[in-house]
C-alpha atoms as a PDB file:
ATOM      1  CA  UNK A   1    -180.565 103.974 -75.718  1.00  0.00           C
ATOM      2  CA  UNK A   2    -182.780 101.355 -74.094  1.00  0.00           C
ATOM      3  CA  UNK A   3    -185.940 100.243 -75.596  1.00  0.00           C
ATOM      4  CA  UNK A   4    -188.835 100.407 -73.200  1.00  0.00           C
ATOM      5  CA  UNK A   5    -192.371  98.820 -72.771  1.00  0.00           C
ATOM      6  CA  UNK A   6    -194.587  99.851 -69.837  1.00  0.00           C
ATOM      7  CA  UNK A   7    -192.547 102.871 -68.517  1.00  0.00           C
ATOM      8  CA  UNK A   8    -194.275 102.770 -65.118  1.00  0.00           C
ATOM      9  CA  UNK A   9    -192.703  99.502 -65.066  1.00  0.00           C
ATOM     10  CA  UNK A  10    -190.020  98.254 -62.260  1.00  0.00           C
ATOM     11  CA  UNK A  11    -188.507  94.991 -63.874  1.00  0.00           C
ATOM     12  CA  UNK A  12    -185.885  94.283 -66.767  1.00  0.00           C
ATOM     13  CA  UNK A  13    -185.850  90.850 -68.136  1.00  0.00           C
ATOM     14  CA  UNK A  14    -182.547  90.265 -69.395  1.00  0.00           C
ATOM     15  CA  UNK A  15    -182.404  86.904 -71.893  1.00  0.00           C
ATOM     16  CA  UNK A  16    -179.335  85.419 -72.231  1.00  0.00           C
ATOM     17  CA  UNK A  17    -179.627  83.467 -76.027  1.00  0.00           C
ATOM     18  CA  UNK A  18    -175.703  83.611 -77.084  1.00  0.00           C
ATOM     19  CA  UNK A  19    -175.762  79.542 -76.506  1.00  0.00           C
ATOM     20  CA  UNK A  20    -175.367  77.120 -79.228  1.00  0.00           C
ATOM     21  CA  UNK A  21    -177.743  74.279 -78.195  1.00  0.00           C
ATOM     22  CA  UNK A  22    -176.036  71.544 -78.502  1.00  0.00           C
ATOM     23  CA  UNK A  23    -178.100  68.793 -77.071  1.00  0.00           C
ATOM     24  CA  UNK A  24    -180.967  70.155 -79.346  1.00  0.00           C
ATOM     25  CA  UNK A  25    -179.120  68.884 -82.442  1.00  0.00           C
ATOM     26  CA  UNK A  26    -177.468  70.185 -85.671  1.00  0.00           C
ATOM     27  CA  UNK A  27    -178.191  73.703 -86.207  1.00  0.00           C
ATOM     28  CA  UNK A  28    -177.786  77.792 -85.627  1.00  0.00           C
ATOM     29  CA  UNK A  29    -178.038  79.179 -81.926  1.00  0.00           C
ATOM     30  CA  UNK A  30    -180.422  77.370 -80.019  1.00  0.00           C
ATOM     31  CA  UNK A  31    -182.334  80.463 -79.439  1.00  0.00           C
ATOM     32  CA  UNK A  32    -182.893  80.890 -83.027  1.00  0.00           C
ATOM     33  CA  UNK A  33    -184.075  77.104 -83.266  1.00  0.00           C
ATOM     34  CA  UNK A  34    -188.156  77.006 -85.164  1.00  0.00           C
ATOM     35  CA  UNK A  35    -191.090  76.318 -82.879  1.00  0.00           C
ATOM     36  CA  UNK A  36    -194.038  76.438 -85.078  1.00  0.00           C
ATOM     37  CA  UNK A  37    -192.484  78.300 -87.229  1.00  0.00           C
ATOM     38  CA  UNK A  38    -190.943  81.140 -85.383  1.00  0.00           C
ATOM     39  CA  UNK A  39    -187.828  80.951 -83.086  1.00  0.00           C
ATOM     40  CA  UNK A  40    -187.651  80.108 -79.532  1.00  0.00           C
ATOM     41  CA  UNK A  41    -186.343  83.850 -78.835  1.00  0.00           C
ATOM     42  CA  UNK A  42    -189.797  85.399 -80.441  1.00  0.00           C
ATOM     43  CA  UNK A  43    -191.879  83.140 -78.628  1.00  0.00           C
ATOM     44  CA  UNK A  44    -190.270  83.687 -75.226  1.00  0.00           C
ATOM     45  CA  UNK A  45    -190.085  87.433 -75.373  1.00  0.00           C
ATOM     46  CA  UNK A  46    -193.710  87.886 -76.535  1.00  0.00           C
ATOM     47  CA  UNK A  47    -194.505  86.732 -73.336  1.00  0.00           C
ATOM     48  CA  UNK A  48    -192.341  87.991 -71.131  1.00  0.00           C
ATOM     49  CA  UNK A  49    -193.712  91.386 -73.125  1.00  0.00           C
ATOM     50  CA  UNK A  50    -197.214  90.211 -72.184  1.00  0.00           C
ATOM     51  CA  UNK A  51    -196.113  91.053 -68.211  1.00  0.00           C
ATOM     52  CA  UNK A  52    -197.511  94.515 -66.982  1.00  0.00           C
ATOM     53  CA  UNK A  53    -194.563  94.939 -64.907  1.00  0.00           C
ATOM     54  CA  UNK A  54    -191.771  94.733 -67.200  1.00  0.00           C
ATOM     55  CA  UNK A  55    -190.102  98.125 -68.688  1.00  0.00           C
ATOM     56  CA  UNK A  56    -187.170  96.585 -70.459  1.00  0.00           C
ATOM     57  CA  UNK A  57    -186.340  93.553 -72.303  1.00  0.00           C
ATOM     58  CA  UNK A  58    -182.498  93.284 -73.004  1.00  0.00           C
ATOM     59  CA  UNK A  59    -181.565  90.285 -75.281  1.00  0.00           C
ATOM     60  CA  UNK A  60    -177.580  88.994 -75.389  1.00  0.00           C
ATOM     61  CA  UNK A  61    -177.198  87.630 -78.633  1.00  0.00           C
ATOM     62  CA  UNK A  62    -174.660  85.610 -80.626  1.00  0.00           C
ATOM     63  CA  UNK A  63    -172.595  88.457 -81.474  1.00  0.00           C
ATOM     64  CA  UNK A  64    -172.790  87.914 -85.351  1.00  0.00           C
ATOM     65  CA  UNK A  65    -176.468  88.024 -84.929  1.00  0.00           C
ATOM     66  CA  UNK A  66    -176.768  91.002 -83.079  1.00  0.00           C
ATOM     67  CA  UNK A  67    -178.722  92.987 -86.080  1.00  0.00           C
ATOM     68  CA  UNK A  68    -180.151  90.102 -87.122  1.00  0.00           C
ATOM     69  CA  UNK A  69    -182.196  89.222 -83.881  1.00  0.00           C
ATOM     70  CA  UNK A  70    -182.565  93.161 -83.797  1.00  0.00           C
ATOM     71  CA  UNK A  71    -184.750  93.029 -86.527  1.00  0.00           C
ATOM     72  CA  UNK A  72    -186.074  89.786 -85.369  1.00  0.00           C
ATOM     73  CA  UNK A  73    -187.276  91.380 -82.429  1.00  0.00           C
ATOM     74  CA  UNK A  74    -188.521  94.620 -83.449  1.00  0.00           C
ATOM     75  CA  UNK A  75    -192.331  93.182 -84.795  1.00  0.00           C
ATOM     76  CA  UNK A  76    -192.323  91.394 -81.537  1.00  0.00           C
ATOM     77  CA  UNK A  77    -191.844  94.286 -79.112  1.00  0.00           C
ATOM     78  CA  UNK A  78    -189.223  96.819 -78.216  1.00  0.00           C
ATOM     79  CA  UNK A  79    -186.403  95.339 -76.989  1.00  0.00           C
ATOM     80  CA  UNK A  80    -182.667  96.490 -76.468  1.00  0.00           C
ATOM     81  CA  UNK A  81    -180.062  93.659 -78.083  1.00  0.00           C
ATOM     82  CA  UNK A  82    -176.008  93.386 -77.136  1.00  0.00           C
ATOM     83  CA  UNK A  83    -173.597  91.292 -78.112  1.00  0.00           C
ATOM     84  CA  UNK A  84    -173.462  87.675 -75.237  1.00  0.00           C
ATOM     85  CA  UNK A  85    -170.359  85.902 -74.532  1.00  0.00           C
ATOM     86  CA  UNK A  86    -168.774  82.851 -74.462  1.00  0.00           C
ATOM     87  CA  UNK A  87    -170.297  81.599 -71.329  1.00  0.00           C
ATOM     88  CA  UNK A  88    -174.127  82.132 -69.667  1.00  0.00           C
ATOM     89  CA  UNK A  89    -172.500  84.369 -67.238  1.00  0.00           C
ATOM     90  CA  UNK A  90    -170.843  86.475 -69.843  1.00  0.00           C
ATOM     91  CA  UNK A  91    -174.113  87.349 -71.688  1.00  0.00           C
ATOM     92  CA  UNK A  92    -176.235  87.975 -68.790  1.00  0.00           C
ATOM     93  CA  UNK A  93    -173.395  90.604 -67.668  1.00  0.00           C
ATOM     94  CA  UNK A  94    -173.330  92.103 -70.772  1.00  0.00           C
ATOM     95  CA  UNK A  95    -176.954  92.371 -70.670  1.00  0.00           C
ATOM     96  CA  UNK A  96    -177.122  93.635 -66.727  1.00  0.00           C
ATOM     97  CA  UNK A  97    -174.357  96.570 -67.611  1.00  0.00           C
ATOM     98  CA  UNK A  98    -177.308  98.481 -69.231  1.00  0.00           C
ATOM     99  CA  UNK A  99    -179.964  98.057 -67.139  1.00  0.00           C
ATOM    100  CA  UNK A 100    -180.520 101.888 -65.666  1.00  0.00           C
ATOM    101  CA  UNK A 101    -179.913 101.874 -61.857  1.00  0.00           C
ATOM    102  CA  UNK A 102    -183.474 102.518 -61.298  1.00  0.00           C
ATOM    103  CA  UNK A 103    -184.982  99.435 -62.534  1.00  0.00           C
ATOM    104  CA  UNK A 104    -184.889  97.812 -59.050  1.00  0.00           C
ATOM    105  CA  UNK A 105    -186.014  93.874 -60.344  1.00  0.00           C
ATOM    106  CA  UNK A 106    -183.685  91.980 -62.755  1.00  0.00           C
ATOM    107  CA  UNK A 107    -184.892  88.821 -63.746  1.00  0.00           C
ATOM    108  CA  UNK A 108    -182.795  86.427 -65.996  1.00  0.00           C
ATOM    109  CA  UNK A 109    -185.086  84.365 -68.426  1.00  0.00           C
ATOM    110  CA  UNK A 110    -183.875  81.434 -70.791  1.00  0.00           C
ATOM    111  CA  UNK A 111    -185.051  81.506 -74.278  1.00  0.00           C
ATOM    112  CA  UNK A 112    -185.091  78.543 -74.116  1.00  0.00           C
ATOM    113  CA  UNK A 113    -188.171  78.589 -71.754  1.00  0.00           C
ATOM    114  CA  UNK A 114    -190.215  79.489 -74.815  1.00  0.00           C
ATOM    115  CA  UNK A 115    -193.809  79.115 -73.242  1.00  0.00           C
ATOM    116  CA  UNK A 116    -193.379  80.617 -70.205  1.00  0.00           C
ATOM    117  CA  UNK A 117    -196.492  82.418 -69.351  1.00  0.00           C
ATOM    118  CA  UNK A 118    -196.522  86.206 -68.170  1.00  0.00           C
ATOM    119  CA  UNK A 119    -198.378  85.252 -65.079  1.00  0.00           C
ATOM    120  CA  UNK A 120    -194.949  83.322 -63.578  1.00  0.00           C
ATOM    121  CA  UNK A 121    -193.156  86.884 -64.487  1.00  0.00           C
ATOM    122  CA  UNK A 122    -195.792  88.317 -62.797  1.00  0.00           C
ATOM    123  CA  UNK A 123    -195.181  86.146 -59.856  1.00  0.00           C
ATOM    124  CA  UNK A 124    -191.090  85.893 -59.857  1.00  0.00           C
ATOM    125  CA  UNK A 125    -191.240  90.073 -59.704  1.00  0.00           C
ATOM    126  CA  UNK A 126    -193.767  90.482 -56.803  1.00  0.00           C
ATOM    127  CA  UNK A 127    -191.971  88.242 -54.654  1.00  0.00           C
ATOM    128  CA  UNK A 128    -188.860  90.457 -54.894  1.00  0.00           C
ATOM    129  CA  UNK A 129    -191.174  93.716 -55.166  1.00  0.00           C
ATOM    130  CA  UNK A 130    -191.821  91.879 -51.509  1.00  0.00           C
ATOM    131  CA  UNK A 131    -188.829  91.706 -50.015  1.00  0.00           C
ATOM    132  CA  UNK A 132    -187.207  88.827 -51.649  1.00  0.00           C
ATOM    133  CA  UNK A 133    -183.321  89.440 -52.493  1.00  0.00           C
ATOM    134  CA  UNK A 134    -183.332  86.411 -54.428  1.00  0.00           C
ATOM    135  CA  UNK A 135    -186.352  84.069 -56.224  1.00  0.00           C
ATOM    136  CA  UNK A 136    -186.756  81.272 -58.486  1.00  0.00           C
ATOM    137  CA  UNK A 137    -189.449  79.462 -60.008  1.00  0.00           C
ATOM    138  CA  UNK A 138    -189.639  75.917 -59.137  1.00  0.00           C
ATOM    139  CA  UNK A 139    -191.768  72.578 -58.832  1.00  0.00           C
ATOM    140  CA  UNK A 140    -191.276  69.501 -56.897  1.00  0.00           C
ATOM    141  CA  UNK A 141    -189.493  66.489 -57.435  1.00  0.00           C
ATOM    142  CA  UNK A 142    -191.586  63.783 -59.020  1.00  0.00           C
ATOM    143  CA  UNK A 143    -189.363  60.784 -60.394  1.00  0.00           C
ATOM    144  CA  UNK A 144    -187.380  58.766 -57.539  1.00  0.00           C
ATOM    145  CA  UNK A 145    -183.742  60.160 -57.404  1.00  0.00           C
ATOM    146  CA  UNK A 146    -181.010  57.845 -56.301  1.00  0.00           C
ATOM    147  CA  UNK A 147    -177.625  58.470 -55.440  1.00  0.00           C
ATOM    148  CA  UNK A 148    -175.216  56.426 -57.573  1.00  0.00           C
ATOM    149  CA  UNK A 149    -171.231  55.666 -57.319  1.00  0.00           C
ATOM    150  CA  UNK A 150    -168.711  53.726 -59.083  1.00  0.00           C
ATOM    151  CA  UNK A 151    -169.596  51.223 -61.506  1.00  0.00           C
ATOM    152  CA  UNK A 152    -173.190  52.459 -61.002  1.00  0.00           C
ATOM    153  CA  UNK A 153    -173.795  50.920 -57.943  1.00  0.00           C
ATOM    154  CA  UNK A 154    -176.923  52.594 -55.584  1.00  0.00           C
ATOM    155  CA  UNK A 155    -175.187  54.307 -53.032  1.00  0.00           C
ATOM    156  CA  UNK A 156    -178.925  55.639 -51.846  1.00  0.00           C
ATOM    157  CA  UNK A 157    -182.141  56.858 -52.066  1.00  0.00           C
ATOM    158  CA  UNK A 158    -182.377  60.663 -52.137  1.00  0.00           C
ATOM    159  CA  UNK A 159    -185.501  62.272 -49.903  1.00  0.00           C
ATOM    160  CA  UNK A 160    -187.263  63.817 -52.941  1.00  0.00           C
ATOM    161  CA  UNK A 161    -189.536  66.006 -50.280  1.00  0.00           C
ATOM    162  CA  UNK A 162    -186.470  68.382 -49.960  1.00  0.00           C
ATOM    163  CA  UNK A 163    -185.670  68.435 -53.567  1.00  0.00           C
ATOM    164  CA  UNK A 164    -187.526  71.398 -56.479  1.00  0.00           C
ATOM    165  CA  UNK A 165    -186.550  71.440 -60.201  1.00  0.00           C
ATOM    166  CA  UNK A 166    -185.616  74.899 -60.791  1.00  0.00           C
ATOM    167  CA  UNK A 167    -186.948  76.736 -63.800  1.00  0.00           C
ATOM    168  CA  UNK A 168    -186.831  80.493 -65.155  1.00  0.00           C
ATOM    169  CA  UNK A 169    -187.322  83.566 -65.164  1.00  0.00           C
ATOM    170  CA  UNK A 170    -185.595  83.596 -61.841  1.00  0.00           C
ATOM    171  CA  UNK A 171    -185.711  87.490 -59.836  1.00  0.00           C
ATOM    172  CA  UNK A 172    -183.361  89.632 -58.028  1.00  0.00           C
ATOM    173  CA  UNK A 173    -183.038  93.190 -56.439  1.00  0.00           C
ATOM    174  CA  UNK A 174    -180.963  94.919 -59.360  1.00  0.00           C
ATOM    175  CA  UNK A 175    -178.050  95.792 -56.017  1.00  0.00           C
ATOM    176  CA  UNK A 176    -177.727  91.706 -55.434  1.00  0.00           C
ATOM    177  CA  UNK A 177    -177.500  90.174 -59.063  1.00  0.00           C
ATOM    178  CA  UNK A 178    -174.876  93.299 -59.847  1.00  0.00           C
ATOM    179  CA  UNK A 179    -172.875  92.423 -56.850  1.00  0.00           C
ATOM    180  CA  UNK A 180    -172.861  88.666 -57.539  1.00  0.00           C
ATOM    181  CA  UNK A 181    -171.031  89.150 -61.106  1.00  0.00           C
ATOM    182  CA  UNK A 182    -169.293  92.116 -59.643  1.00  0.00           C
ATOM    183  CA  UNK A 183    -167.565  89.456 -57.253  1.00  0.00           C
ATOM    184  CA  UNK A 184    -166.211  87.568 -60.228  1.00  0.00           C
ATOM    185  CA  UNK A 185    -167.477  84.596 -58.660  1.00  0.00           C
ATOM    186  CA  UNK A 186    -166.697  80.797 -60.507  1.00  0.00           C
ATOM    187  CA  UNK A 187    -169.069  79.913 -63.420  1.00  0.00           C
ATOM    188  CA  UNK A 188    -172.833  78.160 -62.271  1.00  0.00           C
ATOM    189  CA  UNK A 189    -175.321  76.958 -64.211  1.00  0.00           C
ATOM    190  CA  UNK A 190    -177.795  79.572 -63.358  1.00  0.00           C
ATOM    191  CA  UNK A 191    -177.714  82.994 -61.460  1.00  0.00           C
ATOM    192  CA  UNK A 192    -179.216  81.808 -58.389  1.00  0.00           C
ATOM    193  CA  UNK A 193    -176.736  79.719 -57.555  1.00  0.00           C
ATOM    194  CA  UNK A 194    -174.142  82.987 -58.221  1.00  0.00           C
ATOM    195  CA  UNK A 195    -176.007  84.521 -55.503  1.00  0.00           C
ATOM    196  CA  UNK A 196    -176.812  81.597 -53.161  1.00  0.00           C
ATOM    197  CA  UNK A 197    -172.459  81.306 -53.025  1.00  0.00           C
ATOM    198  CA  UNK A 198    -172.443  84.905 -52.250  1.00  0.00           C
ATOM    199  CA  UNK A 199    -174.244  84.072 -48.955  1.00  0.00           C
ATOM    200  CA  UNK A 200    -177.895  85.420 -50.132  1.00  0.00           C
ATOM    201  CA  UNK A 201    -181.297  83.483 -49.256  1.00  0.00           C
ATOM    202  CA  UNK A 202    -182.938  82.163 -52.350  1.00  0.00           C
ATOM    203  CA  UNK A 203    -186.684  81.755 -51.501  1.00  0.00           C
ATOM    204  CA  UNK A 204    -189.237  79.444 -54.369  1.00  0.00           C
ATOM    205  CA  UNK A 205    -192.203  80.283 -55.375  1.00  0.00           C
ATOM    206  CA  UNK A 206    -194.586  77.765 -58.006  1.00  0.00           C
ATOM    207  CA  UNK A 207    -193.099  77.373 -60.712  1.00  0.00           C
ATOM    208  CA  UNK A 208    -195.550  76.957 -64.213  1.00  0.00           C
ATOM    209  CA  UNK A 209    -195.464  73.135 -66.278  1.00  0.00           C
ATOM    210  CA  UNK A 210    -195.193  75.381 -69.321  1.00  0.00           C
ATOM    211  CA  UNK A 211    -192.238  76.883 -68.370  1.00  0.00           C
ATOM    212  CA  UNK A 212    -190.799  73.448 -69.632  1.00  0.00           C
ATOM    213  CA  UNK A 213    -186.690  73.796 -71.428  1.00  0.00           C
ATOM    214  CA  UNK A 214    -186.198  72.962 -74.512  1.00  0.00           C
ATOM    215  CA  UNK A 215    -183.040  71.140 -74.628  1.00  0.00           C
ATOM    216  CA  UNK A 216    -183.524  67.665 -76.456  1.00  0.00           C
ATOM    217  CA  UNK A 217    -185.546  67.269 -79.923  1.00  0.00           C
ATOM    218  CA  UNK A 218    -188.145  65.139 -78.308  1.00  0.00           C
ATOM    219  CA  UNK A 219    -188.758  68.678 -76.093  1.00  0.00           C
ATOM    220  CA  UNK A 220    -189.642  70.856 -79.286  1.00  0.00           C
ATOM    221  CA  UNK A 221    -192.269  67.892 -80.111  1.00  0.00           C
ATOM    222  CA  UNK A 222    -193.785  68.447 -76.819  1.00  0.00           C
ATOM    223  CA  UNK A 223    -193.619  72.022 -76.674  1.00  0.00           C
ATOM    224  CA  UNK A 224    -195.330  71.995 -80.040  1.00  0.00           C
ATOM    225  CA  UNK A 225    -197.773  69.991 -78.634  1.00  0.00           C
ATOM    226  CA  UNK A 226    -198.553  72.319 -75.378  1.00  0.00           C
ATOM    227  CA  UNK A 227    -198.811  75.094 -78.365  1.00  0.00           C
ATOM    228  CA  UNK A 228    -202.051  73.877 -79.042  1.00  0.00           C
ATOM    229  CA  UNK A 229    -203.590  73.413 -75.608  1.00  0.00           C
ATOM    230  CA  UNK A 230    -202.473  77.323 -74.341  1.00  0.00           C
END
């Protein structure tokens, strides 16, 4: 059975937090890493709770953590937890299988996007409740990108104008994001690209600056920081 929230609601947020986090350091699942005291998982899924349209959170876990995050969870709000895979892709097909066929928006959230504020799910959600197969959060390109080759040489400058760094939670009509890992199709590094290969338009929308990922140490310090100021 699937826990639910607002039951009027027309989105699942499924949050893929199987990953091990690597580049964050020494330690458990990177989901499970401390932000002020409570793990990246808690804070990202009491506020993708916080959004009015969302009837069901789905969580894929590390699967010997599965009752653990369970009980995490359940002070935070109800939530339905399965076991995530080796790969991204893995857990956020686990996590799609039980999403009831009436839930019409899918969004995929990282954890790791701890501070994202309900207002961007907000957003994401009416876009597709729009007509929107396919949308991601994003902002604009502010550093100077170059194109580099061999022995580092510049091989050019890159026109930043036509450039967006890409953030989460991104949205799709439940038919297109089921289809896309239906297809089997190679492994990306998010499930916009998945669809984007399978020939569907991806359209932006503003993304939020506190929808920042926490990958590197030096990002839980600033996180931490933009704790204090929200």
């Amino acid at each position: 059975m699937t826990a639910q929230l607002n039951a009027r609601g027309d989105v699942a947020v499924l949050v893929p937090a199987a990953g091990a986090g690597l580049r964050l350091g020494p330690g458990g699942p990177k989901a499970l890493r401390l932000l002020s005291g409570e793990p990246l998982l808690v804070h990202a899924v009491r506020r993708v709770a916080a959004a009015p349209s969302v009837r069901l959170i789905v969580v894929a876990a590390p699967a010997a953590e599965v009752e653990a995050v369970r009980a995490l969870l359940a002070p935070v709000a109800p939530v339905t937890v399965v076991a995530g895979g080796a790969e991204r892709q893995h857990s956020v097909a686990a996590a799609l299988a039980i999403v009831p066929a009436d839930v019409g928006i899918v969004l995929v959230h990282d954890a790791a996007r701890a501070l994202t504020p309900p207002e961007l799910v907000e957003s994401v959600a009416a876009a597709v409740r729009a007509g929107h197969p396919a949308v991601i959060p994003a902002l604009p390109v502010v550093d100077t990108i170059k194109e580099v080759g061999p022995a580092e040489v510049v091989l050019g400058t890159v026109d930043r104008s036509l450039l967006r760094s890409v953030q989460t939670p991104q949205g799709f009509r439940h038919d297109v994001l089921a289809a896309a890992h239906a297809a089997g199709l190679e492994a990306h590094t998010d499930d916009a690209g998945m669809v984007e290969k399978a020939g569907v338009p991806v359209t932006c929308v503003p993304g939020s600056e506190l929808a920042l990922k926490i990958t590197r140490p030096l990002d839980l310090v600033i996180a931490e920081a933009l704790l204090h100021v929200t």
